[in-house]
Protein backbone atom coordinates (compact mmCIF):
# COMPACT_ATOMS: atom_id res chain seq x y z
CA UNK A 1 -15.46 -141.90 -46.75
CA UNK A 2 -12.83 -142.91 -44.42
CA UNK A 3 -12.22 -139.40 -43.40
CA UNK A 4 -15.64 -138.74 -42.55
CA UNK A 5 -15.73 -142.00 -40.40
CA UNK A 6 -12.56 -140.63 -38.34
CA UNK A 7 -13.93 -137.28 -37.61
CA UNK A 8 -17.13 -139.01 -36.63
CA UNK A 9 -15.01 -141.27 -34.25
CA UNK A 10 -12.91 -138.37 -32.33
CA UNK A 11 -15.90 -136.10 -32.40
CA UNK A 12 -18.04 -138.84 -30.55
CA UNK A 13 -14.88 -139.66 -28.25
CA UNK A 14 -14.70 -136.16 -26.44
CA UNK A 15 -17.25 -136.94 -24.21
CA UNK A 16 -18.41 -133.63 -21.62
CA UNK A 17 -18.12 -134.06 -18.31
CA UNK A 18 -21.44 -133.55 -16.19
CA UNK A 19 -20.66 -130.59 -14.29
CA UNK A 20 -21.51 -131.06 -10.65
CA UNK A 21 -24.50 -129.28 -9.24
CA UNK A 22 -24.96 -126.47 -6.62
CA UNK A 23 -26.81 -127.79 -3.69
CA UNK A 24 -27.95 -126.49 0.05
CA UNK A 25 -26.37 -129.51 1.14
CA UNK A 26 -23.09 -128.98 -0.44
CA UNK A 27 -23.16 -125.29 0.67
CA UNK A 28 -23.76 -126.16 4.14
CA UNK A 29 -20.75 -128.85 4.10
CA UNK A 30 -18.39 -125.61 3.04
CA UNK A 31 -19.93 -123.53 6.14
CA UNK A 32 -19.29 -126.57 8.47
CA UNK A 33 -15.51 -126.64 6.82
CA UNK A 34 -14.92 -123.09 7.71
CA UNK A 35 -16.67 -122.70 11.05
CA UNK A 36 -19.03 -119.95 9.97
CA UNK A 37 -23.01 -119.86 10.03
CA UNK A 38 -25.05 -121.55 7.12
CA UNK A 39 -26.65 -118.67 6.80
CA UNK A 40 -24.13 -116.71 4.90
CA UNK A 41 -24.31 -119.22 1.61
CA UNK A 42 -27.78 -119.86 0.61
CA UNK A 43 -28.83 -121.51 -2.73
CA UNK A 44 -31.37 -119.47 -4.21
CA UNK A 45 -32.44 -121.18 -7.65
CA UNK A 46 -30.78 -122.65 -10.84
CA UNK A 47 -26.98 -121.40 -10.50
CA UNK A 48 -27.84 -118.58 -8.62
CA UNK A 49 -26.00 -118.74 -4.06
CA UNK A 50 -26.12 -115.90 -2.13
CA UNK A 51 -23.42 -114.57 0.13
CA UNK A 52 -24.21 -113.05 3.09
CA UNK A 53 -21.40 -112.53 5.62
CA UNK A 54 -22.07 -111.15 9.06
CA UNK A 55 -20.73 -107.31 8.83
CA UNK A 56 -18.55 -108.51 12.16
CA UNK A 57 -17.32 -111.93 9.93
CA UNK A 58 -13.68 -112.66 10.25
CA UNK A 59 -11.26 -112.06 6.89
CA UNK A 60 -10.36 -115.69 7.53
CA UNK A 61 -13.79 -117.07 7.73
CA UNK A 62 -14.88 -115.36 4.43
CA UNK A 63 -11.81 -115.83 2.77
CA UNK A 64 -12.22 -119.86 3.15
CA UNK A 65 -15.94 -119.37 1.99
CA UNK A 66 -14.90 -117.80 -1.12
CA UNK A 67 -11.53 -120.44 -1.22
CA UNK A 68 -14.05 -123.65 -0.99
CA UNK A 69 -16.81 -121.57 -3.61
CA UNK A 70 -13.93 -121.67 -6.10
CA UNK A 71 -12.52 -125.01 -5.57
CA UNK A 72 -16.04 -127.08 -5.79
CA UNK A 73 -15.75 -126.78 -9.28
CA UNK A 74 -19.46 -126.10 -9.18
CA UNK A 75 -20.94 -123.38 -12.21
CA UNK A 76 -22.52 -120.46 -10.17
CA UNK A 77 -23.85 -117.25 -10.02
CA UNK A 78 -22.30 -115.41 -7.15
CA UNK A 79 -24.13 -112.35 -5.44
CA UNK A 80 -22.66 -110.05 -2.81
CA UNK A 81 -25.28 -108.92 -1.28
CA UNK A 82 -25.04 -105.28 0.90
CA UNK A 83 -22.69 -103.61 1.98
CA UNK A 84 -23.69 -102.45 5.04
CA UNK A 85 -21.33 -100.55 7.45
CA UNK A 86 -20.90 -102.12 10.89
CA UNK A 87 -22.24 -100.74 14.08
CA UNK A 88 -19.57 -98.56 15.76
């Protein structure tokens, strides 16, 4: 009995963290952080954001996008979207 009661105690001690959530808000903050147009993250549904980068976009500018997408910690779905050539 006593060995039931401790697996009962460290089972109900591992508590899950809530996983934060994906947000238009929260994508907008990480577009503001790297000087580039809200318009390339959009939060479609669920765990689903959309990347869109301007075919002209900077390496720097999408490369802090994807460095801030990674770091939030947040679960996602991540779509690249085209990949359209730019306009000579």
């Amino acid at each position: 009995m006593k060995l039931l009661l401790a697996f009962t105690l460290l089972a109900s001690g591992q508590e899950t963290k809530p996983q934060p959530e994906i947000s238009q808000a929260r994508l907008d903050e990480m577009s503001v952080a790297c000087r580039t147009p809200r318009k390339w993250l959009k939060h479609l549904a669920g765990e689903q954001v959309q990347f869109r980068p301007s075919p002209k976009a900077r390496y720097e500018q999408v490369d802090c996008l994807l460095k801030q997408l990674r770091e939030s910690a947040v679960p996602m779905k991540l779509g690249f979207v085209g990949n359209e050539q730019a306009p000579e």
